[in-house]
PDB file of N, CA and C in Angstrom:
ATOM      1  N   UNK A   1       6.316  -6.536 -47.626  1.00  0.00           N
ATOM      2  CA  UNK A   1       5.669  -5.673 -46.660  1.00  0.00           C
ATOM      3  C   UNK A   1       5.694  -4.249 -47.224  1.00  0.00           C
ATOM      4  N   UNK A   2       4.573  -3.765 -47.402  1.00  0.00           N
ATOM      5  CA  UNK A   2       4.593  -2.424 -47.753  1.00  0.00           C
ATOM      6  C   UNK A   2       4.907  -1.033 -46.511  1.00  0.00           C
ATOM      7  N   UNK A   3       4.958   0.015 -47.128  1.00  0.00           N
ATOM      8  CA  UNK A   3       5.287   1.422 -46.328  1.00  0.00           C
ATOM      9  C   UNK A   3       4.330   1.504 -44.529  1.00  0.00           C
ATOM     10  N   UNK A   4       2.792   1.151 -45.237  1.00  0.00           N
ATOM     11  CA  UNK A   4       2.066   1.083 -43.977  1.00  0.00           C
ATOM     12  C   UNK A   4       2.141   0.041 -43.359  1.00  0.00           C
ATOM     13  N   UNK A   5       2.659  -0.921 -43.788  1.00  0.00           N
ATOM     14  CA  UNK A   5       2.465  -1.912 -42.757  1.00  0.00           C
ATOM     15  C   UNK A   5       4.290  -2.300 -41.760  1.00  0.00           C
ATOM     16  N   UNK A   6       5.202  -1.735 -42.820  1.00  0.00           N
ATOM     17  CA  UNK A   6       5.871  -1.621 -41.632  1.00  0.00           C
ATOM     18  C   UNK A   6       6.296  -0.497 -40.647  1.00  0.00           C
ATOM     19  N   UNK A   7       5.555   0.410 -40.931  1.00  0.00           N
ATOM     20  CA  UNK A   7       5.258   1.332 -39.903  1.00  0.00           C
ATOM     21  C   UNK A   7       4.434   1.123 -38.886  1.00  0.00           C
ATOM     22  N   UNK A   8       3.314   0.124 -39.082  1.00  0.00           N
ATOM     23  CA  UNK A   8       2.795  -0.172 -37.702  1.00  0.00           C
ATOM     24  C   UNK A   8       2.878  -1.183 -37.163  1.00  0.00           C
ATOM     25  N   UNK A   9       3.689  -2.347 -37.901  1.00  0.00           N
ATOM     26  CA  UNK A   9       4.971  -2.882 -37.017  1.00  0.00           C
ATOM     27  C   UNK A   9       5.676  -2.459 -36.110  1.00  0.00           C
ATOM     28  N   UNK A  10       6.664  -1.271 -36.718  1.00  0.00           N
ATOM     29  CA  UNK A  10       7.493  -0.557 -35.602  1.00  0.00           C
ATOM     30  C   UNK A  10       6.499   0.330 -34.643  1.00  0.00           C
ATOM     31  N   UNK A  11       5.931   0.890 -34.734  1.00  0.00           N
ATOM     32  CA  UNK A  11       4.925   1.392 -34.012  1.00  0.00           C
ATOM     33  C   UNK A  11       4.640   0.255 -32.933  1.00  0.00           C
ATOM     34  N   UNK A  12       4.342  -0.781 -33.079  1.00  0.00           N
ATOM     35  CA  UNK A  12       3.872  -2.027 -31.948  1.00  0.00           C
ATOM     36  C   UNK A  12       4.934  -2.841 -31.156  1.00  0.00           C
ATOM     37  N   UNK A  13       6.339  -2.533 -32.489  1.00  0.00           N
ATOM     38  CA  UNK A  13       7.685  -2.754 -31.761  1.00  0.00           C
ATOM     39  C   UNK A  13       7.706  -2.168 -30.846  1.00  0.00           C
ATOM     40  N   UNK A  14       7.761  -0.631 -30.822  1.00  0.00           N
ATOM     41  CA  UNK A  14       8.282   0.810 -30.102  1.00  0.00           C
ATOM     42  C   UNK A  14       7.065   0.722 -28.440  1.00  0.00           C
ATOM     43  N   UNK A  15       5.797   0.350 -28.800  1.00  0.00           N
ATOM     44  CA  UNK A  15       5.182  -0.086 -27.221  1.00  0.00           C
ATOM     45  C   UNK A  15       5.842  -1.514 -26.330  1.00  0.00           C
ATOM     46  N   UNK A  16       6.090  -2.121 -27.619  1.00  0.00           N
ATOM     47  CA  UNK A  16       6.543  -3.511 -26.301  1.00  0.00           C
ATOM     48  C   UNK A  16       7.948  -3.703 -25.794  1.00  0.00           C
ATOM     49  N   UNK A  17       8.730  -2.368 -26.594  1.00  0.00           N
ATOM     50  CA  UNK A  17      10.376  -2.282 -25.848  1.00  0.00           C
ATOM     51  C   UNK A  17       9.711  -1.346 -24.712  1.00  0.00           C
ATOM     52  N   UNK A  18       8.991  -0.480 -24.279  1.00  0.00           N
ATOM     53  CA  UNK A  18       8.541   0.759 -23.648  1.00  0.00           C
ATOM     54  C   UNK A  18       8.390  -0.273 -22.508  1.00  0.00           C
ATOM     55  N   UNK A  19       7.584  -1.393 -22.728  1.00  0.00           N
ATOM     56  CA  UNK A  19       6.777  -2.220 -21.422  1.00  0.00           C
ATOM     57  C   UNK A  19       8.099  -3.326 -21.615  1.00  0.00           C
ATOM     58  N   UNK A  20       9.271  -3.457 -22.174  1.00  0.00           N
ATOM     59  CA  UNK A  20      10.397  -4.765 -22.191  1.00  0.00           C
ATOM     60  C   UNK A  20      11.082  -4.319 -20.697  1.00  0.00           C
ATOM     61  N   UNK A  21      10.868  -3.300 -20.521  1.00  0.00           N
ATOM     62  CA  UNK A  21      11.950  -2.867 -18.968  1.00  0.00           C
ATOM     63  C   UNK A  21      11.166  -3.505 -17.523  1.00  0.00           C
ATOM     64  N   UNK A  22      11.950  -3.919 -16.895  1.00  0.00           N
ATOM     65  CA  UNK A  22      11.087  -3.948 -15.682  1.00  0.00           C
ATOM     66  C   UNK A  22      10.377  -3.221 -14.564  1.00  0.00           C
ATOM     67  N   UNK A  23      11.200  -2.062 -15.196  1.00  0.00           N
ATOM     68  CA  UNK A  23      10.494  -0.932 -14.059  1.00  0.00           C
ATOM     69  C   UNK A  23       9.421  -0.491 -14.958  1.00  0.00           C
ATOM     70  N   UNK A  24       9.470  -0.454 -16.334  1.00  0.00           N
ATOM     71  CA  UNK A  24       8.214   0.194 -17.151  1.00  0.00           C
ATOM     72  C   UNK A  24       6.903  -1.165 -16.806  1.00  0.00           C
ATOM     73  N   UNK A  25       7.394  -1.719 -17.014  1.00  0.00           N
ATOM     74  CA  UNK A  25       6.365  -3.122 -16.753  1.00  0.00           C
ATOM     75  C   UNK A  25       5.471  -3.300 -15.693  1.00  0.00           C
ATOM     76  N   UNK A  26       6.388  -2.606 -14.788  1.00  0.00           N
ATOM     77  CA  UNK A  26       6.191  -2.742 -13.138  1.00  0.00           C
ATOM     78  C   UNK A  26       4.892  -1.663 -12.781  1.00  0.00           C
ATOM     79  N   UNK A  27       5.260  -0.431 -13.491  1.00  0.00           N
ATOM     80  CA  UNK A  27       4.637   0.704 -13.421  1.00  0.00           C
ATOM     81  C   UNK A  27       3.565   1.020 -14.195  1.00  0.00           C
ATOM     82  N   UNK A  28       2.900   0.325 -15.176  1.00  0.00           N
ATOM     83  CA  UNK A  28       2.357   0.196 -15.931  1.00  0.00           C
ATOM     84  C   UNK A  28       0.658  -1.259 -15.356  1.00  0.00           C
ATOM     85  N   UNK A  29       1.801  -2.174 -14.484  1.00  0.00           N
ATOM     86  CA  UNK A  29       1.081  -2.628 -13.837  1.00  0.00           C
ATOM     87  C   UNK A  29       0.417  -2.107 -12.924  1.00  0.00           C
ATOM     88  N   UNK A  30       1.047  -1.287 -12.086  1.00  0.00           N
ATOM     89  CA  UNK A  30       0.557  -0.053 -11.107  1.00  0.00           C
ATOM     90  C   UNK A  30      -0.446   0.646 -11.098  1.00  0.00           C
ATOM     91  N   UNK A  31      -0.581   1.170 -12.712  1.00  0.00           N
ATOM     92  CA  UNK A  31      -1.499   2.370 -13.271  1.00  0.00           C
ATOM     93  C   UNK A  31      -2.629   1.555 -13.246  1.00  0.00           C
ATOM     94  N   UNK A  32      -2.772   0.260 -14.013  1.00  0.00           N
ATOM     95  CA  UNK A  32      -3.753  -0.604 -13.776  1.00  0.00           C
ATOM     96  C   UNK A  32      -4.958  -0.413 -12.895  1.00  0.00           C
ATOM     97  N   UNK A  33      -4.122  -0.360 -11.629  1.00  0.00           N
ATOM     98  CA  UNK A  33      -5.065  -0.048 -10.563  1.00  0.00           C
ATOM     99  C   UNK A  33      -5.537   1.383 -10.401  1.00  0.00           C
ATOM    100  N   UNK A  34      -5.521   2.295 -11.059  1.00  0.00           N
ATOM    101  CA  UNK A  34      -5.908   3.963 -11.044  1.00  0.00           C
ATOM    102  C   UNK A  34      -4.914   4.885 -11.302  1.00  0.00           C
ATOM    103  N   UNK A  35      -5.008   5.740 -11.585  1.00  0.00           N
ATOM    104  CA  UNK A  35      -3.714   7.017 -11.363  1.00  0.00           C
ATOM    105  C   UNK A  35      -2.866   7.160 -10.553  1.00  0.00           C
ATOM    106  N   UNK A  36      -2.080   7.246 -10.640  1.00  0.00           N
ATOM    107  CA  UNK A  36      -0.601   7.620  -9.863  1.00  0.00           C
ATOM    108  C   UNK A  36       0.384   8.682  -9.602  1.00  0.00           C
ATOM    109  N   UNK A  37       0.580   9.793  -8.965  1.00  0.00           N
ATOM    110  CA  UNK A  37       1.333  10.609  -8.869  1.00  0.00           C
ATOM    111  C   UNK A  37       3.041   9.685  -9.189  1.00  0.00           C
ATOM    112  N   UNK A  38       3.757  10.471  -9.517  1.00  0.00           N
ATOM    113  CA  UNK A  38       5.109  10.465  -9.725  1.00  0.00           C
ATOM    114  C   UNK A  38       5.903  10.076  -7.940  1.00  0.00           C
ATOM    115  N   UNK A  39       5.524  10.274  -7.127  1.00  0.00           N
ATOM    116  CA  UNK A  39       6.017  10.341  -5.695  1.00  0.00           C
ATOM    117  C   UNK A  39       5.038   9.278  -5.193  1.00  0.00           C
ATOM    118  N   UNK A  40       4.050   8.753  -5.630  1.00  0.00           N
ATOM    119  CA  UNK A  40       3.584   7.604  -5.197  1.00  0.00           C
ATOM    120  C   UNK A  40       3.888   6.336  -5.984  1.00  0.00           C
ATOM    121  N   UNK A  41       4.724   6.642  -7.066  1.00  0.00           N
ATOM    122  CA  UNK A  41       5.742   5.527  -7.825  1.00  0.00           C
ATOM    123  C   UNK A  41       6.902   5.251  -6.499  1.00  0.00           C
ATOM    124  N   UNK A  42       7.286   6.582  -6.677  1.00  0.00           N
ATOM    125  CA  UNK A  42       8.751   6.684  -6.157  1.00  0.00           C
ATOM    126  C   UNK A  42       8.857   5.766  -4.353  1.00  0.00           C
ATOM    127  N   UNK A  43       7.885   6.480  -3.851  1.00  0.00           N
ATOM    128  CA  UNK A  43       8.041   5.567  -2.592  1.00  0.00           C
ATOM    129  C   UNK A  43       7.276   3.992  -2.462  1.00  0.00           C
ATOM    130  N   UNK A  44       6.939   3.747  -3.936  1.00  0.00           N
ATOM    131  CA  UNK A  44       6.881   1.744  -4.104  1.00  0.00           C
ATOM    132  C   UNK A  44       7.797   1.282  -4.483  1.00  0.00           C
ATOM    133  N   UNK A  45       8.431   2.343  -5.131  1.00  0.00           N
ATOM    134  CA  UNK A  45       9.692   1.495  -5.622  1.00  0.00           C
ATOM    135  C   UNK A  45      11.538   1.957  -4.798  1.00  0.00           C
ATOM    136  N   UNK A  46      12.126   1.274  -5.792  1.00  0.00           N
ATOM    137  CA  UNK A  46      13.551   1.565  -4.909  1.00  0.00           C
ATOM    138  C   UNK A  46      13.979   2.700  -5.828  1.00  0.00           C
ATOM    139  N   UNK A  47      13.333   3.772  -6.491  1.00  0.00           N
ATOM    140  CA  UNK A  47      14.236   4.311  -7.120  1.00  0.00           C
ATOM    141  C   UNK A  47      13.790   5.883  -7.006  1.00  0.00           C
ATOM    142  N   UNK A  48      14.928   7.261  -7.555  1.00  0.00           N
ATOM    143  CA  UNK A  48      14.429   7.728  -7.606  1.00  0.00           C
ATOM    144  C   UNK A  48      13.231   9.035  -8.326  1.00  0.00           C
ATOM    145  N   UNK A  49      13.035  10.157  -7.713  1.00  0.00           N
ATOM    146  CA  UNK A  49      12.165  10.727  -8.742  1.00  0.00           C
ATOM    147  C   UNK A  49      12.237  11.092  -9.979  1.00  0.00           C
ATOM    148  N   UNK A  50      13.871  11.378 -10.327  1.00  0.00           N
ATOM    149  CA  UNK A  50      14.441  11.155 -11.938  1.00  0.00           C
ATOM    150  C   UNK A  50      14.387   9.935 -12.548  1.00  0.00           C
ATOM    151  N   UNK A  51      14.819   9.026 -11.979  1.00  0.00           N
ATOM    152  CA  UNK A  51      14.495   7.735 -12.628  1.00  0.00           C
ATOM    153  C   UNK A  51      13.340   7.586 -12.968  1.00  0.00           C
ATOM    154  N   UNK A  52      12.457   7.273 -12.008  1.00  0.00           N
ATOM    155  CA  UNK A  52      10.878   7.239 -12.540  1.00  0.00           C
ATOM    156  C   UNK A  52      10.446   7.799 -13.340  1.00  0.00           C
ATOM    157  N   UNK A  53      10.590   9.210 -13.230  1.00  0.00           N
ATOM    158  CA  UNK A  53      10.202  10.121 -14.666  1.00  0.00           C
ATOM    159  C   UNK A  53      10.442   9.807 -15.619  1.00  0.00           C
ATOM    160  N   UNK A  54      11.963   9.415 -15.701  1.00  0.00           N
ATOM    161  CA  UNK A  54      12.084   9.302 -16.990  1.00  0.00           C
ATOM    162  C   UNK A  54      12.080   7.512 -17.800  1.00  0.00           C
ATOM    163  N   UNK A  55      11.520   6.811 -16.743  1.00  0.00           N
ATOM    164  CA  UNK A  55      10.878   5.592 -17.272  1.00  0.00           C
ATOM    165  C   UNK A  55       9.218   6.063 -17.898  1.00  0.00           C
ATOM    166  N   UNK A  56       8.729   6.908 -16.781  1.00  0.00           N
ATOM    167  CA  UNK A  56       7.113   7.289 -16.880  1.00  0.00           C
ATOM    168  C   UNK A  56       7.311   7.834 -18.591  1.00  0.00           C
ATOM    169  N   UNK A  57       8.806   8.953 -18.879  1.00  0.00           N
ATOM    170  CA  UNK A  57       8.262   9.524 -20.213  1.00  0.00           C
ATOM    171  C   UNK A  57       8.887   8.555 -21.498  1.00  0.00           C
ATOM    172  N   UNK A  58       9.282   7.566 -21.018  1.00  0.00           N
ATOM    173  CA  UNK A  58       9.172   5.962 -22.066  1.00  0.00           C
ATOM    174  C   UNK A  58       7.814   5.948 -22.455  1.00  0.00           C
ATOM    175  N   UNK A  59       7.310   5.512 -21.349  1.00  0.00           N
ATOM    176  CA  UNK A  59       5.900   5.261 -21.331  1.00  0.00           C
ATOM    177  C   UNK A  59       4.906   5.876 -22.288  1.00  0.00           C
ATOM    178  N   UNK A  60       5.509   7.474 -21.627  1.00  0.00           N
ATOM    179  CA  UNK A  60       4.553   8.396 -22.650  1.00  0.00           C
ATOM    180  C   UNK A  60       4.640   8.207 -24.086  1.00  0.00           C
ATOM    181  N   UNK A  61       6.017   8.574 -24.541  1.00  0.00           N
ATOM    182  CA  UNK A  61       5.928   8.467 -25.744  1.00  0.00           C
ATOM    183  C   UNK A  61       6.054   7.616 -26.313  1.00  0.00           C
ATOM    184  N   UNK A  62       5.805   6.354 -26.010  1.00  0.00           N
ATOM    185  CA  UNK A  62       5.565   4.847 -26.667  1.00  0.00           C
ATOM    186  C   UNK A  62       3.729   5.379 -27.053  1.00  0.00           C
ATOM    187  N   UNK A  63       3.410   6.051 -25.818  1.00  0.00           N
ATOM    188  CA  UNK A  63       1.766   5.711 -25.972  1.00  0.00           C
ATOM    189  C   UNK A  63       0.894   4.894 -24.861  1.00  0.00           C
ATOM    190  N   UNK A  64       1.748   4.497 -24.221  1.00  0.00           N
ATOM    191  CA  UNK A  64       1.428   3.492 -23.528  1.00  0.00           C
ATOM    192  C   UNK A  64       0.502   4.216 -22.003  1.00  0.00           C
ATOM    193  N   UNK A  65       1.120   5.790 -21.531  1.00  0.00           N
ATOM    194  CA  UNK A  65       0.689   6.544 -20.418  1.00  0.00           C
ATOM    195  C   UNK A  65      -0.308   7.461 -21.196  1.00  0.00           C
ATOM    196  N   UNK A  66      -0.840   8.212 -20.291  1.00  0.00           N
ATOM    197  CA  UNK A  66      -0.787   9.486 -20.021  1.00  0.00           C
ATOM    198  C   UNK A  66      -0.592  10.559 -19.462  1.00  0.00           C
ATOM    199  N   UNK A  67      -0.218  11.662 -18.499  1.00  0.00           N
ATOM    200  CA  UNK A  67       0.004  12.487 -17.760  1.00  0.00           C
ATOM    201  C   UNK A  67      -1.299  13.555 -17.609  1.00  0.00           C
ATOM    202  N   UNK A  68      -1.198  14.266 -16.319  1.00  0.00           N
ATOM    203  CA  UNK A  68      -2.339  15.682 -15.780  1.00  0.00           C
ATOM    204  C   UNK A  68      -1.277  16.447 -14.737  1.00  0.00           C
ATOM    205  N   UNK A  69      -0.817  17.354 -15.013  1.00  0.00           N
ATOM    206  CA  UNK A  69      -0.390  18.270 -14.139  1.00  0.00           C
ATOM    207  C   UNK A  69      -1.141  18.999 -13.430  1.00  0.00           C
ATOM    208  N   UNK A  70      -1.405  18.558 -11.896  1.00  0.00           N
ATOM    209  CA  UNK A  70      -2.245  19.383 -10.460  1.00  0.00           C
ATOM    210  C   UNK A  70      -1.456  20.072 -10.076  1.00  0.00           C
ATOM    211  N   UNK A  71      -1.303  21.197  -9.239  1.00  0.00           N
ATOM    212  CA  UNK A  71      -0.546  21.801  -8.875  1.00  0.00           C
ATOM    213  C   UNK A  71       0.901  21.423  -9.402  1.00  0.00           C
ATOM    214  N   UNK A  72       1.759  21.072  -8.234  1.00  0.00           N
ATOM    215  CA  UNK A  72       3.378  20.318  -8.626  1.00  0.00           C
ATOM    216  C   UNK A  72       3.264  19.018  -8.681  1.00  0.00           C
ATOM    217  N   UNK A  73       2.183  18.391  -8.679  1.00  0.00           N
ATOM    218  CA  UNK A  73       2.482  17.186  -8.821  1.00  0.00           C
ATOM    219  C   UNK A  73       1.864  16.567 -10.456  1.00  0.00           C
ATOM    220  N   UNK A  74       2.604  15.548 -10.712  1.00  0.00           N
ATOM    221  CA  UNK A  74       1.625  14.911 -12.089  1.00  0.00           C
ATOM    222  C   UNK A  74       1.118  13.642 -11.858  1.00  0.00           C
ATOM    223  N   UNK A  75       0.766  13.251 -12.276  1.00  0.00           N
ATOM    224  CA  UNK A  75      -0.597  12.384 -12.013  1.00  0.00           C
ATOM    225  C   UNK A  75      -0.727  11.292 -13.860  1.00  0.00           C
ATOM    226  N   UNK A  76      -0.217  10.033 -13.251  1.00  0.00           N
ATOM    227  CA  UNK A  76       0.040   9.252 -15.036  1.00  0.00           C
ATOM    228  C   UNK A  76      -0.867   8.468 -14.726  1.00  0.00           C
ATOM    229  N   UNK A  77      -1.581   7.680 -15.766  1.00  0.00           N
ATOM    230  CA  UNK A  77      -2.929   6.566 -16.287  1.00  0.00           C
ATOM    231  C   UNK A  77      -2.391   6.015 -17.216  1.00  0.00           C
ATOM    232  N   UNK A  78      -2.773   4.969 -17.376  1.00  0.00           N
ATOM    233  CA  UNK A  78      -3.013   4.440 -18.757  1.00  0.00           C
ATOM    234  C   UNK A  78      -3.394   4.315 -19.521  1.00  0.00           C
ATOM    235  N   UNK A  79      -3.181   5.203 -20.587  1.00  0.00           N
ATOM    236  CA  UNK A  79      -3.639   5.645 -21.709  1.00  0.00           C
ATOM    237  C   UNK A  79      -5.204   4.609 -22.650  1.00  0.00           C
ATOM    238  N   UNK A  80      -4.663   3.329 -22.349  1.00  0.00           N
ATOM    239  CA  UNK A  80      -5.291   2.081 -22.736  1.00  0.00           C
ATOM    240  C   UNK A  80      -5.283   1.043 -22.215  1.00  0.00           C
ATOM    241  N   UNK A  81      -6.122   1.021 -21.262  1.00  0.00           N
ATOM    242  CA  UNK A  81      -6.025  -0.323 -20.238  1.00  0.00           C
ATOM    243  C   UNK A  81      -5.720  -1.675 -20.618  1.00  0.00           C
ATOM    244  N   UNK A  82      -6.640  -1.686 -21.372  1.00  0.00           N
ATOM    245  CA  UNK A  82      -6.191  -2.665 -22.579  1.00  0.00           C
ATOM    246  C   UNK A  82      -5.183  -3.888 -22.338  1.00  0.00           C
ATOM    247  N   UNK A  83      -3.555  -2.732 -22.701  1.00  0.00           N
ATOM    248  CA  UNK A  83      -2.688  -2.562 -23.166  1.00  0.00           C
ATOM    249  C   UNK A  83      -1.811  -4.223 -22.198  1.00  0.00           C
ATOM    250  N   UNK A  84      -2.791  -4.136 -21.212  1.00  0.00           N
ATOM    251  CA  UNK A  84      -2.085  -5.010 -20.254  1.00  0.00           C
ATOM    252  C   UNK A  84      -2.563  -6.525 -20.618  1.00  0.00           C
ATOM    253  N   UNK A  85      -3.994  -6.698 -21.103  1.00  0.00           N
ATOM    254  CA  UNK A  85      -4.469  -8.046 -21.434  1.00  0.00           C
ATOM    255  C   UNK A  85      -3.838  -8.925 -21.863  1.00  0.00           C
ATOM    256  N   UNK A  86      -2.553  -8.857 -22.868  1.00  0.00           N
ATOM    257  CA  UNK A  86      -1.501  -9.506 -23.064  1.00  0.00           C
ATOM    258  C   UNK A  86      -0.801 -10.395 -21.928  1.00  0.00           C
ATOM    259  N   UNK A  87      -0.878 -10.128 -20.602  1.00  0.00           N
ATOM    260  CA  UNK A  87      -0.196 -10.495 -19.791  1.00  0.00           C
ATOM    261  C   UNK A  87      -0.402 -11.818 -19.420  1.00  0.00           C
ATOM    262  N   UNK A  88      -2.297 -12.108 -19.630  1.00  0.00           N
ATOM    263  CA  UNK A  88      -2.140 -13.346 -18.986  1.00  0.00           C
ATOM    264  C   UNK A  88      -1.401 -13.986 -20.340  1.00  0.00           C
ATOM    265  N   UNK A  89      -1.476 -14.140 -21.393  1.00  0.00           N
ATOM    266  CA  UNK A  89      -0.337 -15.068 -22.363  1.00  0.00           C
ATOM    267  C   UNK A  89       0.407 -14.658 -22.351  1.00  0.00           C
ATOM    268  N   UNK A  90       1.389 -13.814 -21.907  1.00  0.00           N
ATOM    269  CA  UNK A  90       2.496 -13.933 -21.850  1.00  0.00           C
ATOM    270  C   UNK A  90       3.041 -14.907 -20.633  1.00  0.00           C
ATOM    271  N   UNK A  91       2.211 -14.835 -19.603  1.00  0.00           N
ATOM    272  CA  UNK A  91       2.350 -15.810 -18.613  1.00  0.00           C
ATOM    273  C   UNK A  91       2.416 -17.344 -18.294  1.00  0.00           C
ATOM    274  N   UNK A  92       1.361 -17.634 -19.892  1.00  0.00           N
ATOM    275  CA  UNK A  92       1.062 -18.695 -20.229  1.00  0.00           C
ATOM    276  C   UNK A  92       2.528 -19.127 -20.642  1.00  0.00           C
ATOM    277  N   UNK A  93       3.302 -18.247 -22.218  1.00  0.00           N
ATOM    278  CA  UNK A  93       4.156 -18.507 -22.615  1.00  0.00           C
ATOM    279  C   UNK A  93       5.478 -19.069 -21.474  1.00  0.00           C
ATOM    280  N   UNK A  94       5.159 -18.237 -20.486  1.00  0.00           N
ATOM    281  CA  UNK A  94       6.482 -18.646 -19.049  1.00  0.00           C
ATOM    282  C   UNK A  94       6.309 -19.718 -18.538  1.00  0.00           C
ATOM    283  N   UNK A  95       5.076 -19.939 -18.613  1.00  0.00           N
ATOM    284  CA  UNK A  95       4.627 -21.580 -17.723  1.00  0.00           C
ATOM    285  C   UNK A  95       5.111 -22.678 -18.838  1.00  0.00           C
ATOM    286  N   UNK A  96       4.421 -22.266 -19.933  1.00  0.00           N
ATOM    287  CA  UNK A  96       5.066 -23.504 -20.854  1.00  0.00           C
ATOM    288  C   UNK A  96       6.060 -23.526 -20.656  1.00  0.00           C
ATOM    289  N   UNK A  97       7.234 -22.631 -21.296  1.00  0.00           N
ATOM    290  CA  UNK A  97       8.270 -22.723 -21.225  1.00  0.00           C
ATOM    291  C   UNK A  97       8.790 -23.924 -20.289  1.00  0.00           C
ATOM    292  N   UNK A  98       8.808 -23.281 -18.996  1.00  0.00           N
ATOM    293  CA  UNK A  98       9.284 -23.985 -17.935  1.00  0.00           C
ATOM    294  C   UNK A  98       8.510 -25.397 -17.629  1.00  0.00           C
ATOM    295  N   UNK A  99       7.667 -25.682 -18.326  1.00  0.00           N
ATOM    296  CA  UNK A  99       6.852 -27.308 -18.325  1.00  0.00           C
ATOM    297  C   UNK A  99       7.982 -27.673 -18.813  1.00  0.00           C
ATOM    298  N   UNK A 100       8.474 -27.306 -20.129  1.00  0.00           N
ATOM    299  CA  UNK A 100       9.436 -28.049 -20.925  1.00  0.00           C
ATOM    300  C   UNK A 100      10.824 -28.307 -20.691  1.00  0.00           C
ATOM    301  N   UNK A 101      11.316 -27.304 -19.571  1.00  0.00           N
ATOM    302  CA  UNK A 101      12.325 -27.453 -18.891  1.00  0.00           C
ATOM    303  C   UNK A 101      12.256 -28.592 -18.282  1.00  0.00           C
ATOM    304  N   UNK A 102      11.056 -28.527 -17.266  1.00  0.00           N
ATOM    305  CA  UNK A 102      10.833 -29.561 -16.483  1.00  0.00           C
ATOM    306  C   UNK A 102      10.755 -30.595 -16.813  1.00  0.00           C
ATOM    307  N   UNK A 103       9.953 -31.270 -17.777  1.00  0.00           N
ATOM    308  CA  UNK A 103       9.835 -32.622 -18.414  1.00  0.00           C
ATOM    309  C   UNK A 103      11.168 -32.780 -19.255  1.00  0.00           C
ATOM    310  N   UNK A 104      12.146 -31.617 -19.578  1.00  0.00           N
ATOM    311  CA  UNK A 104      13.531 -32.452 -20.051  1.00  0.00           C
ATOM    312  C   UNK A 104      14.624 -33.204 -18.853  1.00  0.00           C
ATOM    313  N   UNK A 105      14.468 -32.409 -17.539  1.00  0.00           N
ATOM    314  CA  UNK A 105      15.009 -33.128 -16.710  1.00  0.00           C
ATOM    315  C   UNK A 105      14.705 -34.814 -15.712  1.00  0.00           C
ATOM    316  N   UNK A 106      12.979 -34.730 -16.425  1.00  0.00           N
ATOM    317  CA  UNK A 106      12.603 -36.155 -16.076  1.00  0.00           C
ATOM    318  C   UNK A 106      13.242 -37.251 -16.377  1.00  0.00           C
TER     319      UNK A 106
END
């Protein structure tokens, strides 16, 4: 493996530990649906406005967000909608999985 190519390895590492958390995962799913203030995280979830932030600036600097500062509030997207299409196979991967669970206990 040469210089460039394992740099954008880790580079693709460094987005899918960003989205490995469940609250980044969670929130990321969120954005999906449009922009989000920081306080409209906070009251979907159980946590609070420090926490979120500083999952949201995972996010950022993976690449994965973006941010807009309005007045006091900020306002995150997703940088690359994209980013989420993965999900239905990863979903796939969970279902198999658990087929195979299942048919070992038959």
């Amino acid at each position: 493996m040469n210089d460039k190519e394992k740099a954008m390895i880790e580079a693709k590492a460094n987005v899918l530990k960003a989205l490995g958390h469940p609250t980044r995962l969670w929130m990321a799913e969120q954005l999906a649906a449009g922009e989000r203030c920081v306080c409209e995280l906070a009251e979907n979830f159980d946590a609070d406005f420090s926490t979120i932030s500083k999952h949201l600036t995972i996010l950022k600097q993976a690449g994965v967000v973006i941010d807009e500062k309005r007045g006091k509030q900020v306002y995150y997207r997703l940088k690359v909608p994209c980013i989420l299409n993965l999900m239905p196979c990863i979903e796939a991967v969970i279902q198999a999985t658990a087929q195979t669970h299942i048919d070992l206990l038959k």
